[in-house]
Protein backbone atom coordinates (compact mmCIF):
# COMPACT_ATOMS: atom_id res chain seq x y z
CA UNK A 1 12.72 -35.19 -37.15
CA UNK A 2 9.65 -32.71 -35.65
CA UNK A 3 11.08 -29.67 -34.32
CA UNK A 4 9.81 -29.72 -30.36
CA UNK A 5 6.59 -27.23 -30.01
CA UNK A 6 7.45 -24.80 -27.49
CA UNK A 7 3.82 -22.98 -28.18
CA UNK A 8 2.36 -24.27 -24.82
CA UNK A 9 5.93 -22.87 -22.74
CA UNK A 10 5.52 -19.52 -24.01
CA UNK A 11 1.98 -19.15 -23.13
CA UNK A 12 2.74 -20.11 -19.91
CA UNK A 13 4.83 -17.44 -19.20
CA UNK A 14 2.87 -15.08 -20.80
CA UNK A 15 -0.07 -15.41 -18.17
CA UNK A 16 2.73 -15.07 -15.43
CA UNK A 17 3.04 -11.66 -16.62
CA UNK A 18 -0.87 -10.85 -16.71
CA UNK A 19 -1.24 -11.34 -13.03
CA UNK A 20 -2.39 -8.74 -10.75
CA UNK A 21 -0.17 -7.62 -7.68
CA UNK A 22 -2.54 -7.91 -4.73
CA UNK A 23 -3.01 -4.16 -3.39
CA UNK A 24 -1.45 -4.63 0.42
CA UNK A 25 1.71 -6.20 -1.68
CA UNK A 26 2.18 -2.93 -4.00
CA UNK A 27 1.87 -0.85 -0.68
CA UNK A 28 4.60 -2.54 0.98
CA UNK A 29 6.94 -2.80 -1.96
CA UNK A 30 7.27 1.02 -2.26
CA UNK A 31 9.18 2.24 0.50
CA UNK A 32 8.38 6.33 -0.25
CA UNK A 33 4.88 5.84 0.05
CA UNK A 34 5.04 3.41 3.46
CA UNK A 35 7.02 6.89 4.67
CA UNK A 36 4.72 9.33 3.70
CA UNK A 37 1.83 7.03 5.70
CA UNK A 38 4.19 6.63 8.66
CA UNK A 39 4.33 10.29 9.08
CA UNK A 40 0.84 11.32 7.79
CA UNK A 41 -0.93 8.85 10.22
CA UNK A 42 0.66 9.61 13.58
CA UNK A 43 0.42 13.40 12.51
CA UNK A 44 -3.28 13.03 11.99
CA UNK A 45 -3.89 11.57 15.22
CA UNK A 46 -2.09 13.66 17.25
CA UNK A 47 -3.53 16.48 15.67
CA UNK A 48 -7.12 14.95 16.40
CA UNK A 49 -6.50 13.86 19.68
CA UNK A 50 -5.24 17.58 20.33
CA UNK A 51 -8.19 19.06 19.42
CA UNK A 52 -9.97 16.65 21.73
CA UNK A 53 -7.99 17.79 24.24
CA UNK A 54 -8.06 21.20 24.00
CA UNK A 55 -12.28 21.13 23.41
CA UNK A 56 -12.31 19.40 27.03
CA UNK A 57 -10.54 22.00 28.97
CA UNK A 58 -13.62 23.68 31.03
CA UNK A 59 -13.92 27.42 29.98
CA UNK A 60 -12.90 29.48 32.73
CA UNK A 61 -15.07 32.32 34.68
């Protein structure tokens, strides 16, 4: 009796491990760096929309 040929099952889940995880996927799976971008953003803005703020106070006389 032929042994079975498991040759075509094995590549199969070979190219499973080849793929590429899509870039927005690998953002949200790492919890550290969805932190650092929840505080770096709002910091950033705030900072930017305080020097706005401050550049449109009229200069006294």
């Amino acid at each position: 009796m032929a042994e079975p040929n498991n040759t075509q099952q094995h590549d199969d889940s070979e190219a499973g491990d080849d793929e590429r995880i899509p870039p927005m996927q690998a953002i949200i799976d790492n919890p550290f760096l969805l932190l650092f971008i929840g505080v770096a953003v709002p910091a950033v803005f705030y900072t930017i929309w305080g020097i706005m703020e401050i550049a449109a106070i009229p200069i006294a006389k």
